[in-house]
N, C-alpha and C. Protein backbone atom coordinates (compact mmCIF):
# COMPACT_ATOMS: atom_id res chain seq x y z
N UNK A 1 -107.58 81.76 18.61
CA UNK A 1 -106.46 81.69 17.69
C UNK A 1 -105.33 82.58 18.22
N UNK A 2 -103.78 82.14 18.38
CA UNK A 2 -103.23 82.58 18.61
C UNK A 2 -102.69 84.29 18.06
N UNK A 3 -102.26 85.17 18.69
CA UNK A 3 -101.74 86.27 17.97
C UNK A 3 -100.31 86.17 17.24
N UNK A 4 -99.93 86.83 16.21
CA UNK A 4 -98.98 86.71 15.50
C UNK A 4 -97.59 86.79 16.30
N UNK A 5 -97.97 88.03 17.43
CA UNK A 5 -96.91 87.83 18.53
C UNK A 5 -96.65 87.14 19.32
N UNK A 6 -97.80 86.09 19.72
CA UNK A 6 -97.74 84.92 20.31
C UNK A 6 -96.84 84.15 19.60
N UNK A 7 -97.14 83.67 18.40
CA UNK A 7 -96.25 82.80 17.68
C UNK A 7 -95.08 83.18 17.67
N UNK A 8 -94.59 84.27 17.53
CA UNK A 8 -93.10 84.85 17.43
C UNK A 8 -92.25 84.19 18.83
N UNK A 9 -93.01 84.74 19.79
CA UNK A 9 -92.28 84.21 20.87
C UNK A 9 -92.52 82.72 21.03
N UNK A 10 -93.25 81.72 20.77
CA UNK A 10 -93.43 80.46 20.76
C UNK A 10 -92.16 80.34 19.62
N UNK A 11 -92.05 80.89 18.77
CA UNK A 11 -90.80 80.01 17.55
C UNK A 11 -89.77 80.90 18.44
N UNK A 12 -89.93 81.46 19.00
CA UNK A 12 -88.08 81.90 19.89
C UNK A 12 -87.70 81.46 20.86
N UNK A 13 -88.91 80.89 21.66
CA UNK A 13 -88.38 80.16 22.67
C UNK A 13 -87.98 78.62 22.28
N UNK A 14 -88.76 78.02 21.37
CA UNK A 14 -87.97 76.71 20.37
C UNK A 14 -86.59 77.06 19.82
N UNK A 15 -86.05 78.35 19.20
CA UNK A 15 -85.17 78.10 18.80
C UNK A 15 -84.43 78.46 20.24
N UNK A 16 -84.55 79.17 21.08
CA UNK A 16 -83.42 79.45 22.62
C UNK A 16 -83.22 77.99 22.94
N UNK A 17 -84.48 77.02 22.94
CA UNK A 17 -84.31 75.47 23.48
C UNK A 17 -83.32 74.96 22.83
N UNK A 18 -83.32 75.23 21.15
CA UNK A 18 -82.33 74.44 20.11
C UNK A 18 -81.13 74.89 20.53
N UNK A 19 -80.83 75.83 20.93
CA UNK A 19 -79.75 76.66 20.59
C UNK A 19 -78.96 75.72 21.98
N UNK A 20 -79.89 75.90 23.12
CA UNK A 20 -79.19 75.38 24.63
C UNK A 20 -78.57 74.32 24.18
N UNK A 21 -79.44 73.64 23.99
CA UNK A 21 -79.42 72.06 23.26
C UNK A 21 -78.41 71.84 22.70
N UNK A 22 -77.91 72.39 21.71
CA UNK A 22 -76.94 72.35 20.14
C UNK A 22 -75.84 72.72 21.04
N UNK A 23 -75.59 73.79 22.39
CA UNK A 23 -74.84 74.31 22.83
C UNK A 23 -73.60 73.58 23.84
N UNK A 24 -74.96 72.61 24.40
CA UNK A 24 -74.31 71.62 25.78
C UNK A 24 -74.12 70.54 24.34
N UNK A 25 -74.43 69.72 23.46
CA UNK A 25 -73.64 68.99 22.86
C UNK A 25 -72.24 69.22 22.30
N UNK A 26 -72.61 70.63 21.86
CA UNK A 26 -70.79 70.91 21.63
C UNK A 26 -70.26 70.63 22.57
N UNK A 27 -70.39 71.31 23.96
CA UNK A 27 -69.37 71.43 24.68
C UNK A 27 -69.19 70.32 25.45
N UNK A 28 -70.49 69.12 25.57
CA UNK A 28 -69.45 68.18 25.84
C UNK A 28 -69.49 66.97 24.70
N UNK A 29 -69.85 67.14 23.54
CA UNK A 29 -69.39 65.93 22.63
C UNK A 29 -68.36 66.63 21.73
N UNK A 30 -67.48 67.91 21.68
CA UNK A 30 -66.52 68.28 21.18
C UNK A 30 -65.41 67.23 21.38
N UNK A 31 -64.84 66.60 20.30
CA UNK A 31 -63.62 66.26 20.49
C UNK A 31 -62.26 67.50 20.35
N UNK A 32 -61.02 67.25 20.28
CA UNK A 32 -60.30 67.48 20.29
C UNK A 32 -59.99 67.77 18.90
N UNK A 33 -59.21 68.37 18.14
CA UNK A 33 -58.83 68.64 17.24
C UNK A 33 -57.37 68.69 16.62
N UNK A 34 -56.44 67.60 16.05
CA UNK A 34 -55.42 67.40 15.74
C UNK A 34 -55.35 67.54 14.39
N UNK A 35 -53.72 67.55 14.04
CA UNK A 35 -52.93 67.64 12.67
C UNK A 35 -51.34 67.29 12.97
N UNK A 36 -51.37 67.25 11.52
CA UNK A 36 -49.65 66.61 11.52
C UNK A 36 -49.04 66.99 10.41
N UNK A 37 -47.73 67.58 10.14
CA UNK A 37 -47.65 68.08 9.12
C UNK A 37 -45.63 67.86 9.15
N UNK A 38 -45.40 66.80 8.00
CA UNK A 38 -44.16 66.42 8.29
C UNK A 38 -43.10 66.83 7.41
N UNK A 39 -41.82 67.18 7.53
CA UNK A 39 -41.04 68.18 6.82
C UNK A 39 -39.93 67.44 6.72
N UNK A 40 -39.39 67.55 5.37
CA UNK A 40 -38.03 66.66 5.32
C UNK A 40 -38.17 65.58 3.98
N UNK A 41 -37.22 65.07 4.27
CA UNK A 41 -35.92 64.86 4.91
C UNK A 41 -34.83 66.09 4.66
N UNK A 42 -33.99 65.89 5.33
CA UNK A 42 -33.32 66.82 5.25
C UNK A 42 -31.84 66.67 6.45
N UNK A 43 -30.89 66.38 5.54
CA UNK A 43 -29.70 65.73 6.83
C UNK A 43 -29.66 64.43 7.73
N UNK A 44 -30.41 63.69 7.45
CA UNK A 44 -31.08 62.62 8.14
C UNK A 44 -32.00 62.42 8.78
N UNK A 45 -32.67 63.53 9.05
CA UNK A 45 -34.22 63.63 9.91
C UNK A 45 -35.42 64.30 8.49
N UNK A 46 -36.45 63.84 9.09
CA UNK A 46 -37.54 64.49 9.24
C UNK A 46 -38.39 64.52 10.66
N UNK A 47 -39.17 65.76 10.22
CA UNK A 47 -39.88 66.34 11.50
C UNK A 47 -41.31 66.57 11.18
N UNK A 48 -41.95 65.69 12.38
CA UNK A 48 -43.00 66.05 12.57
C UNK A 48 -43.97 66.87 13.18
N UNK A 49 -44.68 67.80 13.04
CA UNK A 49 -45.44 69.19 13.70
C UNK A 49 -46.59 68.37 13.79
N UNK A 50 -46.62 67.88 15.10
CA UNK A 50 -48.20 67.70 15.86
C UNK A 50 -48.98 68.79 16.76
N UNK A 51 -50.04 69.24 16.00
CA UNK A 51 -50.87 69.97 17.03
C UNK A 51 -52.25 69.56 17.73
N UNK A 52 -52.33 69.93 18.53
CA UNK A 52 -53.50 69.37 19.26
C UNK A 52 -54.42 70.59 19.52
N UNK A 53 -55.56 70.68 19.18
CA UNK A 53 -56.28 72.10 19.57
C UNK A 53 -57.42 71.48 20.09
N UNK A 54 -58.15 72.18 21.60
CA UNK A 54 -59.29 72.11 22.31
C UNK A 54 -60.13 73.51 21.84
N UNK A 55 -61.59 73.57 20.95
CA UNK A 55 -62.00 74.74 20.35
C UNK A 55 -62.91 74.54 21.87
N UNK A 56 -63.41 73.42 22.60
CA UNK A 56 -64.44 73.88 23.28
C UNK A 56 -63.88 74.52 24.87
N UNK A 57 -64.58 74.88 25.66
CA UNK A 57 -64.55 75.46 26.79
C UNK A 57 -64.30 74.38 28.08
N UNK A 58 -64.88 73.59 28.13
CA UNK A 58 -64.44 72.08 28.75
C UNK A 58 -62.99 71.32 28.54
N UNK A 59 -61.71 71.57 30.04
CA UNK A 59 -60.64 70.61 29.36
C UNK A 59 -60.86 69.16 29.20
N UNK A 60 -60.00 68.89 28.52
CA UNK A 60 -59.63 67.56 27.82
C UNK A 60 -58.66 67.14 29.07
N UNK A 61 -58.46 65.67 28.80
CA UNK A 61 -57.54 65.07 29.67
C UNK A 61 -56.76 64.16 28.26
N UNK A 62 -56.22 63.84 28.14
CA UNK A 62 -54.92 62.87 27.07
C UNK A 62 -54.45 62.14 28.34
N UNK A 63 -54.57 60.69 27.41
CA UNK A 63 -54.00 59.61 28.39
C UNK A 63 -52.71 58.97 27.67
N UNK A 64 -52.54 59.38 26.15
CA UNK A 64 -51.90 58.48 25.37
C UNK A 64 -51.61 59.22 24.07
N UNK A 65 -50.62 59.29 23.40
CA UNK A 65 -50.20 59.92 22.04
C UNK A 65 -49.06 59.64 21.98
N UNK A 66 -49.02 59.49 20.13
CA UNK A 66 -47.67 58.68 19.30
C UNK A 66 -47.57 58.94 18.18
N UNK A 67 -46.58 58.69 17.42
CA UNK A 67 -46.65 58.36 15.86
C UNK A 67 -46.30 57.36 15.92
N UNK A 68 -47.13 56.62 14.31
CA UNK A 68 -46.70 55.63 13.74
C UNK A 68 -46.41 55.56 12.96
N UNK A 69 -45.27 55.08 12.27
CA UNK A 69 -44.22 55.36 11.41
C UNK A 69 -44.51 53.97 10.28
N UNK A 70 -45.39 53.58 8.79
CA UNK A 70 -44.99 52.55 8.04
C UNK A 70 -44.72 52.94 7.14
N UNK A 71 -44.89 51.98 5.77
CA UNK A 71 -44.85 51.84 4.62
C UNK A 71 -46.58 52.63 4.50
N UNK A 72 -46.56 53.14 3.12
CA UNK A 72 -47.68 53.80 2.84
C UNK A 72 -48.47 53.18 2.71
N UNK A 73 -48.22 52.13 2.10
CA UNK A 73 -49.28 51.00 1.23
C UNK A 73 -49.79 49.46 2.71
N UNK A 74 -48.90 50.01 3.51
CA UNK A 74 -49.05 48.96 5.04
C UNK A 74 -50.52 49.60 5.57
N UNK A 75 -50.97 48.66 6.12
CA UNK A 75 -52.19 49.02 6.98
C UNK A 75 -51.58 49.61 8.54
N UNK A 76 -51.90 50.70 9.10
CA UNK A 76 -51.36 50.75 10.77
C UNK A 76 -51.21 49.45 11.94
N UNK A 77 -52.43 48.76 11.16
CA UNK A 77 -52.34 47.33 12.11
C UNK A 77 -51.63 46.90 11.61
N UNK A 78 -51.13 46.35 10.40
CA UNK A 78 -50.40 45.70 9.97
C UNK A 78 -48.53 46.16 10.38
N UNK A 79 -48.19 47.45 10.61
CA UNK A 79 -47.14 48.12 11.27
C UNK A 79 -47.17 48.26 12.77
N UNK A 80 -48.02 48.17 13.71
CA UNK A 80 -48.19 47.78 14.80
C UNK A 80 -47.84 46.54 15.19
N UNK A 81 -48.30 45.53 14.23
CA UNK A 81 -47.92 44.44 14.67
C UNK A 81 -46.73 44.18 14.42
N UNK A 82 -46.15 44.48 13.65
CA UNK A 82 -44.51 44.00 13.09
C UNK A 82 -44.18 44.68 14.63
N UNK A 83 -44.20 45.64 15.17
CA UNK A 83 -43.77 46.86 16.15
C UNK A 83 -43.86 45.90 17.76
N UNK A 84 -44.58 45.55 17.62
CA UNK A 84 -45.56 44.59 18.76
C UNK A 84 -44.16 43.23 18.93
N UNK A 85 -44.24 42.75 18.31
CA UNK A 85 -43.26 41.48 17.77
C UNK A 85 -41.69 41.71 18.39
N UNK A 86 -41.28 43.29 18.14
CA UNK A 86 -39.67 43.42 18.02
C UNK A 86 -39.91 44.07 19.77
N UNK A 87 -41.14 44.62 20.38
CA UNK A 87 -41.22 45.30 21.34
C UNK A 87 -41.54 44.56 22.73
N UNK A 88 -41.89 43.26 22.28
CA UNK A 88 -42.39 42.43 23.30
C UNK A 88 -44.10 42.67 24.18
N UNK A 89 -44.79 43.26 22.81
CA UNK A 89 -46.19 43.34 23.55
C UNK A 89 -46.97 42.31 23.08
N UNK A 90 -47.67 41.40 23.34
CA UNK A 90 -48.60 40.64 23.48
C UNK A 90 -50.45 40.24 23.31
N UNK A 91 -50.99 41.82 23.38
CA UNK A 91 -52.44 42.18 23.57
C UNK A 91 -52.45 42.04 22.28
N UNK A 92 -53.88 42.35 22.21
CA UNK A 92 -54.66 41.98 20.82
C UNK A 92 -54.07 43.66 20.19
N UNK A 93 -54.22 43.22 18.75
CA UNK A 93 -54.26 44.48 17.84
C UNK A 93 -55.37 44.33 16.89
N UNK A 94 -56.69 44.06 16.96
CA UNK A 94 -57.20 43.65 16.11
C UNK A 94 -57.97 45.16 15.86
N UNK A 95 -57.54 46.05 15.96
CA UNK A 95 -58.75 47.52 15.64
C UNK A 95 -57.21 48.20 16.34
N UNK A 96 -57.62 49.44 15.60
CA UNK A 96 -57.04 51.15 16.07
C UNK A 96 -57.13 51.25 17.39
N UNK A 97 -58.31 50.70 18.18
CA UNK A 97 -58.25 51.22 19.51
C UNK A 97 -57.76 50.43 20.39
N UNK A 98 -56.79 49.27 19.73
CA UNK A 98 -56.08 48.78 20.89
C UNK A 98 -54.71 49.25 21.02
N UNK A 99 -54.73 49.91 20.17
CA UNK A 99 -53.16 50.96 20.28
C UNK A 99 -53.19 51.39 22.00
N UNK A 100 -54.42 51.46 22.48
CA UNK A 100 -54.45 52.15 23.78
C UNK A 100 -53.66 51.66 24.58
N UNK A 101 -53.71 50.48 24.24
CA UNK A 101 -52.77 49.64 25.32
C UNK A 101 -51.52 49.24 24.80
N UNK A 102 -50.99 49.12 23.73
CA UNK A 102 -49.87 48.91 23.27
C UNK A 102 -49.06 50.42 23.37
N UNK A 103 -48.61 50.15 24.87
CA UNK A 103 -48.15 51.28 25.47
C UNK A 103 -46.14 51.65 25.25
N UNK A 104 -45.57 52.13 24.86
CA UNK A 104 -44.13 52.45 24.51
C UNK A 104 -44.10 53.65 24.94
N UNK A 105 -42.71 53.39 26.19
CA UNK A 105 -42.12 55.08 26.91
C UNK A 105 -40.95 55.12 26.08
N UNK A 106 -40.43 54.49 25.02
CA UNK A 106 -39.11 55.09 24.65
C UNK A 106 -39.59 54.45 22.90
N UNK A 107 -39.26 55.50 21.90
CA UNK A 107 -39.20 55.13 20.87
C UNK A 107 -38.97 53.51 20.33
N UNK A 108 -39.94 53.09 19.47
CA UNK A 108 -39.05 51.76 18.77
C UNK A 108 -39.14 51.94 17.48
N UNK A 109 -37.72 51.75 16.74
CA UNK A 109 -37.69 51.52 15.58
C UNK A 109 -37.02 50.01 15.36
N UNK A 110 -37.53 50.22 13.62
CA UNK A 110 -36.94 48.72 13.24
C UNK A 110 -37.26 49.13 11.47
N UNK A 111 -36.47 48.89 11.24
CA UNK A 111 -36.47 48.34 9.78
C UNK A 111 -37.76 49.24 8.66
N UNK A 112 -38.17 50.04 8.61
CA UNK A 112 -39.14 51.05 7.68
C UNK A 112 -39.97 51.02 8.48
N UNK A 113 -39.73 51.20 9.93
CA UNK A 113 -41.35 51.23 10.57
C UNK A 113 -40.39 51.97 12.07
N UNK A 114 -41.71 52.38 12.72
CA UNK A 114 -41.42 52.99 14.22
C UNK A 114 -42.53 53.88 14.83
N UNK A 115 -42.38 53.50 16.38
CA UNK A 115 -43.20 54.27 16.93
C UNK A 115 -42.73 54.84 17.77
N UNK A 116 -43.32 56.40 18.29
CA UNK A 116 -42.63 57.05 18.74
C UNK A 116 -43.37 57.74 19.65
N UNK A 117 -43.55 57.73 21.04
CA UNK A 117 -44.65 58.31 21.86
C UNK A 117 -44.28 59.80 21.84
N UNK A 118 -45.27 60.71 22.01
CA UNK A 118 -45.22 61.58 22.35
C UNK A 118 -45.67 62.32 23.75
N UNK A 119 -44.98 61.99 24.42
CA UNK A 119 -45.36 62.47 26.26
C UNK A 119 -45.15 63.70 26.22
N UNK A 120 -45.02 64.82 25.68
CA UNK A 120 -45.57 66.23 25.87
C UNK A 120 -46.62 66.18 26.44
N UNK A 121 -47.61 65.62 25.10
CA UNK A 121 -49.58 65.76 25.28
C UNK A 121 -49.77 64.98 26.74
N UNK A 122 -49.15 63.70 27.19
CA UNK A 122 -49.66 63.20 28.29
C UNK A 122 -49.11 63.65 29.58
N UNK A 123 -47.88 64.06 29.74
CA UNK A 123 -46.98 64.08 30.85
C UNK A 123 -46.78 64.94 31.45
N UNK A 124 -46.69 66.28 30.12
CA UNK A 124 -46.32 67.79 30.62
C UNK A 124 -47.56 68.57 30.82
N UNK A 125 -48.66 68.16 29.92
CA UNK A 125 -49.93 68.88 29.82
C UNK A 125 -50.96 67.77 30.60
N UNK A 126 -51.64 68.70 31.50
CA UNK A 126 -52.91 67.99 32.00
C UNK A 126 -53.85 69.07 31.91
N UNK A 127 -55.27 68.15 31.07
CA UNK A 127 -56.63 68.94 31.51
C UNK A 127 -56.20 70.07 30.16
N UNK A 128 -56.28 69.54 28.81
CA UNK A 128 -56.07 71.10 27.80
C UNK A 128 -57.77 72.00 28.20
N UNK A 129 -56.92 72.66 27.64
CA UNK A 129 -58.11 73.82 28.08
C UNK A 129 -58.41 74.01 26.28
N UNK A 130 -59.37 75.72 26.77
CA UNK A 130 -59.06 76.39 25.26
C UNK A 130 -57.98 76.69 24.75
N UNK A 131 -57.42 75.93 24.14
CA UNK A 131 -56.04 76.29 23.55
C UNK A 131 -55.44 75.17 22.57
N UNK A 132 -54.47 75.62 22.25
CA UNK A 132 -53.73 74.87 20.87
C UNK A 132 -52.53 74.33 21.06
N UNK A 133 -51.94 73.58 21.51
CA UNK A 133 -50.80 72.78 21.90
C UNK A 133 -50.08 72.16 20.77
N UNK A 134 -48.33 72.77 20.60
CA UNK A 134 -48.25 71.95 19.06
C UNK A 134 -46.49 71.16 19.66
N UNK A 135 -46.25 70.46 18.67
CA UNK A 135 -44.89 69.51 19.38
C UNK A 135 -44.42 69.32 17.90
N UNK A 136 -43.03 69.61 17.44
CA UNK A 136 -42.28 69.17 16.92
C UNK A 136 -41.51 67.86 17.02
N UNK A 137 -41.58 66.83 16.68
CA UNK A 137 -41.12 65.37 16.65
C UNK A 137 -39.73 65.11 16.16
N UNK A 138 -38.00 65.29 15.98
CA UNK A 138 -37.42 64.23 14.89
C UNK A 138 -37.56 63.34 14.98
N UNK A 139 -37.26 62.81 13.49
CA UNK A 139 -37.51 61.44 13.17
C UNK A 139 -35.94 60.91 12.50
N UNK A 140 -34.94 60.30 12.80
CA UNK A 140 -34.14 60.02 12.30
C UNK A 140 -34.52 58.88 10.97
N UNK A 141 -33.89 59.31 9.53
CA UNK A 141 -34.25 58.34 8.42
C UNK A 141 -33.78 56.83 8.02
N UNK A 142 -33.04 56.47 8.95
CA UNK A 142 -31.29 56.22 8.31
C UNK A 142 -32.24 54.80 8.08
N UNK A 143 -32.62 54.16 9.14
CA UNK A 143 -33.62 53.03 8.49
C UNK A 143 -34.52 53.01 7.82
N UNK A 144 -34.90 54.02 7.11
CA UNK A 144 -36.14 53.85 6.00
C UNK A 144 -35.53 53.60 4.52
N UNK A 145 -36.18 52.96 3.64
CA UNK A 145 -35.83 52.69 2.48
C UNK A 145 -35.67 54.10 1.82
N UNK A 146 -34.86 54.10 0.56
CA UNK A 146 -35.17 55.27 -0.48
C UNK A 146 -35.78 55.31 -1.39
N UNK A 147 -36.84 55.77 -1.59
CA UNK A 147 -37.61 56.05 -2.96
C UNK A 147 -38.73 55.35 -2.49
N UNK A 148 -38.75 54.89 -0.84
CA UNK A 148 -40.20 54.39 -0.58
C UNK A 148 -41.48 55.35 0.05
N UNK A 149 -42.08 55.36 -0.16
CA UNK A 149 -43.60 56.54 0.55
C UNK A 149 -43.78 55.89 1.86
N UNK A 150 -43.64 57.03 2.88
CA UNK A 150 -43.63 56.30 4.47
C UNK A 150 -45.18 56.92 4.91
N UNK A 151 -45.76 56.04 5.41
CA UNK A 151 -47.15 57.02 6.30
C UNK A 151 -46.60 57.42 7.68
N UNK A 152 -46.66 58.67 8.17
CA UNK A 152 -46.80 58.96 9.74
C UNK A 152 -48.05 59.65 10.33
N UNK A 153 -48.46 58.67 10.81
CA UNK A 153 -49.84 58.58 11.67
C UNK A 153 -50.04 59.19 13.06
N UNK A 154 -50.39 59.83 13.30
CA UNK A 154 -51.05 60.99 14.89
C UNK A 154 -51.83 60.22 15.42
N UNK A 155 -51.59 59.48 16.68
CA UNK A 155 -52.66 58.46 17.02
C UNK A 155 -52.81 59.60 18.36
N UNK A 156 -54.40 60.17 18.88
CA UNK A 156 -54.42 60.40 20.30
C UNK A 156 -55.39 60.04 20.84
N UNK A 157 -55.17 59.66 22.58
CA UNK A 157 -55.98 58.93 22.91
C UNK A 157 -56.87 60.06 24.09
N UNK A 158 -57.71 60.76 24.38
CA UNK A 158 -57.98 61.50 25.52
C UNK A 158 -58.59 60.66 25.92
N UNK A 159 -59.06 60.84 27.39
CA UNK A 159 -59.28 60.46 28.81
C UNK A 159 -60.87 60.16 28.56
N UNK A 160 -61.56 58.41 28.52
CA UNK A 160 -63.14 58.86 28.50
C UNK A 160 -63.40 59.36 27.12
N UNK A 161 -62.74 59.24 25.79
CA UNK A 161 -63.37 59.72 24.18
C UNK A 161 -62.78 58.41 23.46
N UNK A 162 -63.81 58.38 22.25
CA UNK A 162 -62.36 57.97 21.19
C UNK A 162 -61.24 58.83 20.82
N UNK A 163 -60.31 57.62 20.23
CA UNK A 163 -59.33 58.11 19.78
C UNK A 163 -59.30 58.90 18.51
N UNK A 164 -58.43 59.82 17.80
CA UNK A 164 -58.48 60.20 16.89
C UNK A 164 -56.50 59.82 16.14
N UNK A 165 -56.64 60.22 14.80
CA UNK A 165 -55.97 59.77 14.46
C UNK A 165 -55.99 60.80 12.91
N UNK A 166 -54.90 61.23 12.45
CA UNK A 166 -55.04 61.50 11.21
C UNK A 166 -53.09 61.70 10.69
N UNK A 167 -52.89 61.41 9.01
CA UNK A 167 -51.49 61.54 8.88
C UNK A 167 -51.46 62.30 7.92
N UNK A 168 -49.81 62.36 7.50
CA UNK A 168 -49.07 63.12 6.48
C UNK A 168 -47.91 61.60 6.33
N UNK A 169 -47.16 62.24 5.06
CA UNK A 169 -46.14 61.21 4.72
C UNK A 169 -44.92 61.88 4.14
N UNK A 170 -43.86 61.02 4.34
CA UNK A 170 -42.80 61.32 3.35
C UNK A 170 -41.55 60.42 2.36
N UNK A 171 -41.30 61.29 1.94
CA UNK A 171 -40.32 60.01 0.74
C UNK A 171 -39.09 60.59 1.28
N UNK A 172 -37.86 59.09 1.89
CA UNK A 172 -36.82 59.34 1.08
C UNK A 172 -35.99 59.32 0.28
N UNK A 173 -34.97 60.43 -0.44
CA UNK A 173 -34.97 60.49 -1.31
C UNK A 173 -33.79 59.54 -1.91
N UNK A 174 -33.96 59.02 -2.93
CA UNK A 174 -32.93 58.17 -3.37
C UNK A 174 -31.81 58.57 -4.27
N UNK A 175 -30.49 58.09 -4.32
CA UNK A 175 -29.06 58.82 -4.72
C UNK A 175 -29.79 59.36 -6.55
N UNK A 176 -30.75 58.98 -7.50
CA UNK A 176 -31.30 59.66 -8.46
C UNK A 176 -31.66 60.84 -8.27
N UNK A 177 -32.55 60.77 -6.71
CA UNK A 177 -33.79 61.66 -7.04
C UNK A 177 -33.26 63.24 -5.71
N UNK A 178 -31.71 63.41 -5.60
CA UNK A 178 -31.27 64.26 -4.61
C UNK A 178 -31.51 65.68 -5.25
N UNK A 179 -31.60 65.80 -6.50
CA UNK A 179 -32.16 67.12 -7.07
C UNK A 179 -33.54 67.38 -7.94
N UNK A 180 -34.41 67.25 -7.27
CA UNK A 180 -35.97 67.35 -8.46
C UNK A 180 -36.00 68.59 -8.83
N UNK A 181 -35.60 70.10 -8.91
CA UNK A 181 -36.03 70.70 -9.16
C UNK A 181 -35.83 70.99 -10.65
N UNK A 182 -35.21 70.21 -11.54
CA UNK A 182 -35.07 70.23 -13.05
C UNK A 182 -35.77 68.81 -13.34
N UNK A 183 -36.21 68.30 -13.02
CA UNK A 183 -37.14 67.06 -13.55
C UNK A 183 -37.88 67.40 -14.85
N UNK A 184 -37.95 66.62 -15.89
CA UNK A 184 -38.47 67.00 -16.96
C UNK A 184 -39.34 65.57 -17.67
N UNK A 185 -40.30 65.78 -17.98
CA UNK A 185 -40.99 63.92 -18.29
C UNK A 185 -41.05 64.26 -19.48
């Protein structure tokens, strides 16, 4: 029968195994870590604060990053494709991850919708490391409706992962609604 100290070190060397284990999956099934956080309107813009943070020790490579600019109540595919149409792209959009290829080097807008690459993450930065990378976006309003709820969507694509994607939104404001801070129901 084993000794009590036997067992001790038998359950420590299982948990050192777990631990290795648990250790190399972080570091290489860590994704990337984004946010978006959009401010405005204000003079005709709003602005978008995209950050990108790498928590693990392994860089990242980014092949691809954008916003997408709809209606709140629009599906992203459904604003891609209107986008697709005025931009002259062709490929399938049938899922999020064909954004990969519906590639734009210069902003397109049109009518309550737009996309807007962000080549910081791909162009200026290669290989993120440990670190936190953030990009301020304008967004000129002048084509969005007033009093409509816009989604802006963080699409990024790194090198070899899925994509990730997460948003914020904003309203602009309509010739009623230029002072809320006395609103009363």
């Amino acid at each position: 029968m084993p000794t009590f100290l036997e067992v001790i070190k038998t359950l420590g060397g299982i948990a050192g195994i777990v631990a290795l284990v648990w250790r190399g999956w972080d570091e290489f099934g860590a994704h990337l870590r984004i946010s978006i956080k959009v401010d405005g309107p204000q003079n005709g813009w709003v602005t978008a604060l995209t950050t990108v943070d790498n928590k693990g020790n392994r860089p990242k490579d980014i092949s691809y990053a954008f916003l997408l600019i709809g209606p709140e109540s629009e599906s992203p595919l459904d604003t891609a494709r209107i986008l697709a149409k005025i931009g002259g792209y062709n490929g399938p959009l049938s899922s999020t991850n064909d954004f990969a290829d519906f590639f734009v080097e210069e902003g397109l807008f049109h009518v309550d919708r737009a996309m807007v690459p962000l080549t910081f993450y791909y162009s200026e930065n290669f290989d993120i490391a440990d670190e936190t990378l953030t990009y301020r976006m304008p967004i000129p309003i002048k084509n969005f409706t007033s009093a409509m709820p816009y989604s802006v969507r963080f699409f990024l694509f790194p090198v070899n992962r899925l994509h990730r994607s997460t948003q914020d939104c904003f309203v602009v404001a309509g010739p009623s609604q230029t002072n809320t801070d006395n609103w009363t129901e």
